[in-house]
Protein backbone atom coordinates (compact mmCIF):
# COMPACT_ATOMS: atom_id res chain seq x y z
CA UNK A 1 -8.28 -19.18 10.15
CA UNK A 2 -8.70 -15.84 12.20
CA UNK A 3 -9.38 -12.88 9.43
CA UNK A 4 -8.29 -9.39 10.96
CA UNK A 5 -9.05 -6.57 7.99
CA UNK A 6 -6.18 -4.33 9.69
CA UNK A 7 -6.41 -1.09 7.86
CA UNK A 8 -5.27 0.73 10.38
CA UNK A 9 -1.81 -0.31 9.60
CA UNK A 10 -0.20 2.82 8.93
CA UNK A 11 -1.17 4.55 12.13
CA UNK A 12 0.61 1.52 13.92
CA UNK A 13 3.93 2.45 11.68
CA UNK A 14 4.35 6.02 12.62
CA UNK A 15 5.09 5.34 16.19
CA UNK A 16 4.90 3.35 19.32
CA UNK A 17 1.18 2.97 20.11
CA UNK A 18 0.51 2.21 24.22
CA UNK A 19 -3.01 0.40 23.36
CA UNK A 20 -4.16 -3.26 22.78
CA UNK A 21 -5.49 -4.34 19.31
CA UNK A 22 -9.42 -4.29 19.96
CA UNK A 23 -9.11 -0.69 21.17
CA UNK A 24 -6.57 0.86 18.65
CA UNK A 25 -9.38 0.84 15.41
CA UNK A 26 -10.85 4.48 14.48
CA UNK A 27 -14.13 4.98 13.29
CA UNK A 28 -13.32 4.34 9.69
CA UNK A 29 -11.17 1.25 10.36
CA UNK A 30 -13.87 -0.43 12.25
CA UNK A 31 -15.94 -0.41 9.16
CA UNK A 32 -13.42 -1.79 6.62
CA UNK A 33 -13.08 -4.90 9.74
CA UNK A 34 -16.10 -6.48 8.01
CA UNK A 35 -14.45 -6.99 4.81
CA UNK A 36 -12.48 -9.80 6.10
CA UNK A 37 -15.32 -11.75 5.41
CA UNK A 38 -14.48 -11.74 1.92
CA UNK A 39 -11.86 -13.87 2.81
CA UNK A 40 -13.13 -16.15 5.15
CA UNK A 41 -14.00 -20.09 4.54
CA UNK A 42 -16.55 -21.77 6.37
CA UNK A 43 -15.36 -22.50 10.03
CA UNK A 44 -13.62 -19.53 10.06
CA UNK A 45 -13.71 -16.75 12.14
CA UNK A 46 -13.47 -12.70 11.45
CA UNK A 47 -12.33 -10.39 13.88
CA UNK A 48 -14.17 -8.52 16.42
CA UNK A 49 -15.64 -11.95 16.56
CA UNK A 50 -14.19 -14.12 19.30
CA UNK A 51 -11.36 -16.75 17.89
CA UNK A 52 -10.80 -19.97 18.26
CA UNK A 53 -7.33 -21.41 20.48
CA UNK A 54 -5.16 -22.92 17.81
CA UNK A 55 -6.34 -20.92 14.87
CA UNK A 56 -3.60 -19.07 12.39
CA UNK A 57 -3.84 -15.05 11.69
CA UNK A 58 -4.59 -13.98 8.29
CA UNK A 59 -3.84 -10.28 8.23
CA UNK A 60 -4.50 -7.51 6.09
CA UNK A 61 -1.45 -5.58 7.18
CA UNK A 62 1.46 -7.01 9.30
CA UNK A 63 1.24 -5.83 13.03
CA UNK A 64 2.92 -5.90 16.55
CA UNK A 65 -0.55 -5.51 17.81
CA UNK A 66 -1.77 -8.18 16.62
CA UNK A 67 1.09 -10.24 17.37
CA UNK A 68 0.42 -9.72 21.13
CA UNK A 69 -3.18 -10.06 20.55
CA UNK A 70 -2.23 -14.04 18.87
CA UNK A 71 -0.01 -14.84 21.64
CA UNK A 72 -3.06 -13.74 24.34
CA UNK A 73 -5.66 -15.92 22.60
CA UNK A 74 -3.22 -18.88 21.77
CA UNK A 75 -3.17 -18.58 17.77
CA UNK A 76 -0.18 -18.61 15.33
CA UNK A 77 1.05 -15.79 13.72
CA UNK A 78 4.18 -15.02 12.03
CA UNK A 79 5.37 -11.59 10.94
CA UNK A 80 9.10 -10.29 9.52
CA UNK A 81 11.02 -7.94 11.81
CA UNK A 82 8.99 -4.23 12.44
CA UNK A 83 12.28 -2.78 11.76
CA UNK A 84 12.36 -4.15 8.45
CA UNK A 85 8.38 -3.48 7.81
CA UNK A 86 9.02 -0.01 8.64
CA UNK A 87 11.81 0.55 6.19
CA UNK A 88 9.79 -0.90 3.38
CA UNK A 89 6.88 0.83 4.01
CA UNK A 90 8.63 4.46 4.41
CA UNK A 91 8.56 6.60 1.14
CA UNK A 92 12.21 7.26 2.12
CA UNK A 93 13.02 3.67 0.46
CA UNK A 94 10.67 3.89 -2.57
CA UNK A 95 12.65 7.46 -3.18
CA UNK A 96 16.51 5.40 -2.43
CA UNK A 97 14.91 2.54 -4.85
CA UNK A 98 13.47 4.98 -7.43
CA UNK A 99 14.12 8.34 -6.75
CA UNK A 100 11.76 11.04 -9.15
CA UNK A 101 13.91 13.49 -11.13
CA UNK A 102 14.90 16.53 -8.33
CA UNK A 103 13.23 14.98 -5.48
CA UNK A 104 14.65 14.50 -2.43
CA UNK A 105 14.76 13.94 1.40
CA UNK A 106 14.26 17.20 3.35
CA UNK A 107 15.50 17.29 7.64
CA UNK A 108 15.35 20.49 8.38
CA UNK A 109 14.08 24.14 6.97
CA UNK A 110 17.70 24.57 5.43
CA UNK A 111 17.34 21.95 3.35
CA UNK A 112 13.89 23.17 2.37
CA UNK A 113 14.92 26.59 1.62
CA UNK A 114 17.94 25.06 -0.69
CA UNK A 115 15.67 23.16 -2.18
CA UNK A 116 13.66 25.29 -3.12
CA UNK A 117 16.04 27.28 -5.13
CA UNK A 118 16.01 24.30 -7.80
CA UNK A 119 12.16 23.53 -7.60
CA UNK A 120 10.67 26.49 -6.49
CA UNK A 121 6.71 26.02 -7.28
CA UNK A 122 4.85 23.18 -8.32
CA UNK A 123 5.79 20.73 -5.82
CA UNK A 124 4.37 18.34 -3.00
CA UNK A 125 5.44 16.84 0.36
CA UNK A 126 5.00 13.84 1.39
CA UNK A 127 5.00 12.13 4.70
CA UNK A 128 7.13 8.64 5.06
CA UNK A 129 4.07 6.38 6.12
CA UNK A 130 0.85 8.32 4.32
CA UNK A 131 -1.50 6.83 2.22
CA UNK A 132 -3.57 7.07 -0.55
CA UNK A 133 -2.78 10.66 -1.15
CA UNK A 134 -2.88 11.64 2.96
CA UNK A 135 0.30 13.06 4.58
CA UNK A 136 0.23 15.16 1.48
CA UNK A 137 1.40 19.11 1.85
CA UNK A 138 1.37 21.92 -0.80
CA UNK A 139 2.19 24.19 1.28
CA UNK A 140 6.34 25.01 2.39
CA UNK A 141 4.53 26.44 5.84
CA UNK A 142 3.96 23.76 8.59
CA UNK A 143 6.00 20.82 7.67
CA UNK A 144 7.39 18.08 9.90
CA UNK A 145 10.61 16.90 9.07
CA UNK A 146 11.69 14.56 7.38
CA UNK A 147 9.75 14.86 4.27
CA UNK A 148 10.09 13.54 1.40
CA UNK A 149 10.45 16.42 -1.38
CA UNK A 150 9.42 15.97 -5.12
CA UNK A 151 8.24 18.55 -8.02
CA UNK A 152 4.87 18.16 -8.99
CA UNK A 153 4.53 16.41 -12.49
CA UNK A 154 1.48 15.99 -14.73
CA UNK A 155 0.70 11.90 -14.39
CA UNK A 156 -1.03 10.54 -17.06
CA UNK A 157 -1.49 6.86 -15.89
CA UNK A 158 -1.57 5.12 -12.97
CA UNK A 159 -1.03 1.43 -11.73
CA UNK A 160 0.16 -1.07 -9.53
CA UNK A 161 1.68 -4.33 -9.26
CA UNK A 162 0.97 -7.00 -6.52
CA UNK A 163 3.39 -9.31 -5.12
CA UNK A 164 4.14 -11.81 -2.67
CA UNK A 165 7.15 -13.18 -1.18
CA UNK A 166 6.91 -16.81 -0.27
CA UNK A 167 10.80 -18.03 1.29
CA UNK A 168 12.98 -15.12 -0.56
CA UNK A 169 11.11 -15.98 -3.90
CA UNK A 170 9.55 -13.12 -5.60
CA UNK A 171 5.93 -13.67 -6.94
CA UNK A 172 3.86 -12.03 -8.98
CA UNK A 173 0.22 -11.72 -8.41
CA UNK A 174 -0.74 -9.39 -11.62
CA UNK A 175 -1.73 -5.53 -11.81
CA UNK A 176 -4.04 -3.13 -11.39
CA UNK A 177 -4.97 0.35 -13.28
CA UNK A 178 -5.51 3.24 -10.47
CA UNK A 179 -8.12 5.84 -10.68
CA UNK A 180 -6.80 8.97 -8.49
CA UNK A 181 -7.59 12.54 -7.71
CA UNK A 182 -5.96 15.59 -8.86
CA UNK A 183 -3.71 15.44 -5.81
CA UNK A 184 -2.94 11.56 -5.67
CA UNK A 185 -5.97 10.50 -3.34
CA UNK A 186 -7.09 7.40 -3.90
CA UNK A 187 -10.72 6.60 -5.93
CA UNK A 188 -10.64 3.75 -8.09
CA UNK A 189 -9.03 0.20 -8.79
CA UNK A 190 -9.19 -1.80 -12.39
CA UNK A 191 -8.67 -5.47 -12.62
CA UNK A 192 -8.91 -7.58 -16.08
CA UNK A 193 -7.90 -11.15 -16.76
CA UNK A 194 -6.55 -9.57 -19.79
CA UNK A 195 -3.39 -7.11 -18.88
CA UNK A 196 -3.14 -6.04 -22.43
CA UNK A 197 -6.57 -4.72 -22.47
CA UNK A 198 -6.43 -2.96 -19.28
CA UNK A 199 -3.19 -1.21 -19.87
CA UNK A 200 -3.37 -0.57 -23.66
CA UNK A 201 -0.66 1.81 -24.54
CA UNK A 202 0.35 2.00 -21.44
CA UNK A 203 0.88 -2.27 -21.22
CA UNK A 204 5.12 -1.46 -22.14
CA UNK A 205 5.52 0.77 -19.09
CA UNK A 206 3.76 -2.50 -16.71
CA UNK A 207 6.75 -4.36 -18.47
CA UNK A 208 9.15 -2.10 -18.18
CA UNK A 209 7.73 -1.61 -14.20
CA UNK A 210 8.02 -5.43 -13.67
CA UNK A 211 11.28 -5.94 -14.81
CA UNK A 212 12.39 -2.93 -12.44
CA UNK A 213 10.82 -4.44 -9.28
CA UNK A 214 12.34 -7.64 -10.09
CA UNK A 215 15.71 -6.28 -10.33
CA UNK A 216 15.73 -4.58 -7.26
CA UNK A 217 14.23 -7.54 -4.87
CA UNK A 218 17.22 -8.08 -3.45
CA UNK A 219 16.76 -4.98 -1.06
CA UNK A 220 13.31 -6.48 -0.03
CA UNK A 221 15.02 -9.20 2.35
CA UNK A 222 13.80 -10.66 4.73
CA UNK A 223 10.60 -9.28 4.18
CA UNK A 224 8.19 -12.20 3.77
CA UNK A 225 4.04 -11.49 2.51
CA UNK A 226 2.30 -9.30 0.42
CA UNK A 227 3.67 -6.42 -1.04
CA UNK A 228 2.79 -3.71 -3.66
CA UNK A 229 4.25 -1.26 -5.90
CA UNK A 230 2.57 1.98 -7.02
CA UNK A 231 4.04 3.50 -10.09
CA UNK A 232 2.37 5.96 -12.72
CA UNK A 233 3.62 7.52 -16.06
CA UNK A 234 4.50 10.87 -16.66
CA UNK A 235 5.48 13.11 -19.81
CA UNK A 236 5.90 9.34 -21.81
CA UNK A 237 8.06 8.45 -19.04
CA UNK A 238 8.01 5.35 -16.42
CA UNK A 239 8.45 6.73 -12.38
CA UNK A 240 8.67 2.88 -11.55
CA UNK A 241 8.44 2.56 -7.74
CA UNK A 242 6.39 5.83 -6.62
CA UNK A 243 5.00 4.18 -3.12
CA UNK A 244 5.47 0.51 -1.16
CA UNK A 245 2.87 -1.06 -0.07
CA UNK A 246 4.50 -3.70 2.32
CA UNK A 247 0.77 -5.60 3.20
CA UNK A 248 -2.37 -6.32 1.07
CA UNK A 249 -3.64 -3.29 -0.73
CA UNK A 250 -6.96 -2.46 -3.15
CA UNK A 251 -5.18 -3.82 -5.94
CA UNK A 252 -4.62 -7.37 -3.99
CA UNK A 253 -8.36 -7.15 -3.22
CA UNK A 254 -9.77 -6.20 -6.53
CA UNK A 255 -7.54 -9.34 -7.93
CA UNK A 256 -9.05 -11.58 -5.35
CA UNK A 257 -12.38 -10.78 -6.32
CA UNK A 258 -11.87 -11.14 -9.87
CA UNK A 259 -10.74 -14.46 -9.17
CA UNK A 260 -13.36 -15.33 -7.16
CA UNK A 261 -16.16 -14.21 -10.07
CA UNK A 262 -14.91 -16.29 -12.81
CA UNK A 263 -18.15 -14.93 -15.13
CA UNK A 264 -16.58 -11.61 -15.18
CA UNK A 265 -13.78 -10.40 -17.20
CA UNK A 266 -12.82 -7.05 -15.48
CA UNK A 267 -13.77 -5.79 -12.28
CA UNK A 268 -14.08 -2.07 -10.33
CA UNK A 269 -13.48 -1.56 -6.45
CA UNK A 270 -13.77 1.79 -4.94
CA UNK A 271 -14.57 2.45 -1.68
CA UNK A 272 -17.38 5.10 -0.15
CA UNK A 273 -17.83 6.45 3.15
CA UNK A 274 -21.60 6.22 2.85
CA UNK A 275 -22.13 2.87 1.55
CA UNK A 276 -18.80 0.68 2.45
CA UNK A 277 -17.10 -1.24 -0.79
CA UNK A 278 -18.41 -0.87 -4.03
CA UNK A 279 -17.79 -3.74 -6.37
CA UNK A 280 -18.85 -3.86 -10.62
């Protein structure tokens, strides 16, 4: 196996990129390329490192890049369509699939401005392929169309779900609690071997979630791999499908680990710029 830790998945998505995969990594995605080790058996190899003909690609993230980057070193690499990775991936589906209470799509400053006569404060706009709270605006000044429009609620609780889908069948992986920031930016991830536990009051709405994502799967195909949905709780009420996650994610990792560490019970991942993963 050939590990490439591609975190630099969603600046591939928002357009055509003119560059070859060892030259298309920013600062900060160079240094989450290491984790791959955390995934590697012996004999295997972890990109930068040179790979070996004949080897498969495990990815983080699917990628075009990297598809042209198996074919030029002879290794096998499968990936669904881009066209189908992109619509997955765009907060534009999440919001078809589970659209928040007065959100919705904005193309131009006339839709904005009509908007904005039915939620006109507390609101936030959100990029189709941000992250982790980035693409992000508070602001009605300065936005590039199409955004995605929703009022800003109070959420209470925060989790995800991690999937995979192995030949059209659905599978799930298990959950994970989220720890974010007052505007949505990513800071924490909670794994347990016992859901109950980790969710407490909360464990109805990961039911409630499941069954939802289940139900709409259907509109998934033929998307093949990892996949995870973000959903959070708000005013008692479930917001099942908030973001899609159409690759590995925090919550995928943090599960990994766990299962990995079979003397611990729960485990903590969060990530800092000054010293790399952080694992309890």
């Amino acid at each position: 196996m050939h590990h490439i830790f591609n975190t630099n998945f969603e600046w591939e998505l928002e357009k055509d990129r003119n560059v070859d995969l060892e030259h298309s990594f920013s600062k900060i995605h160079k240094e989450f390329l290491s984790l791959g080790t955390l995934f590697a058996n012996p004999g295997d190899t972890v990109f930068p490192e040179k790979p070996t003909p004949g080897q498969t690609v495990i990815s983080w993230a699917p990628s075009r890049l990297i598809s042209e980057y198996a074919k030029k070193h002879n290794l096998s690499y499968t990936l669904p369509s881009w066209e189908i990775i992109r619509k997955i991936q765009s907060k534009e589906f999440a919001h078809i699939l589970s659209p928040l209470p007065k959100s919705r799509i904005l193309h131009n400053s006339d839709d904005l401005n009509s908007w904005l006569k039915e939620v006109p404060d507390s609101h936030v706009f959100k990029s189709f392929y941000g992250f982790s709270g980035t693409g992000h605006k508070f602001r009605t000044t300065n936005l590039s169309f199409p955004v995605l429009a929703e009022p800003w609620v109070n959420r209470s609780f925060d989790f995800s779900t991690q999937w995979e889908i192995r030949e059209t069948i659905l599978c799930y992986l298990g959950a994970t609690v989220l720890i974010s920031g007052e505007r949505g930016q990513y800071k924490q991830t909670l794994a347990s071997r016992d859901e109950k536990k980790l969710f407490g009051s909360n464990y109805t709405f990961l039911q409630e979630q499941i069954a939802y994502v289940k139900s709409h799967v259907h509109h998934l195909s033929p998307f093949f791999g990892n996949i995870g949905f973000d959903a959070f709780v708000y005013n008692n009420t479930l917001q099942p499908i908030c973001e899609i996650n159409a690759r590995k994610t925090f919550g995928y990792l943090a599960l990994y680990l766990l299962s990995k560490h079979p003397d611990k019970s729960s485990i903590s991942l969060t990530f800092d710029k000054a010293k790399g993963l952080i694992v309890i």
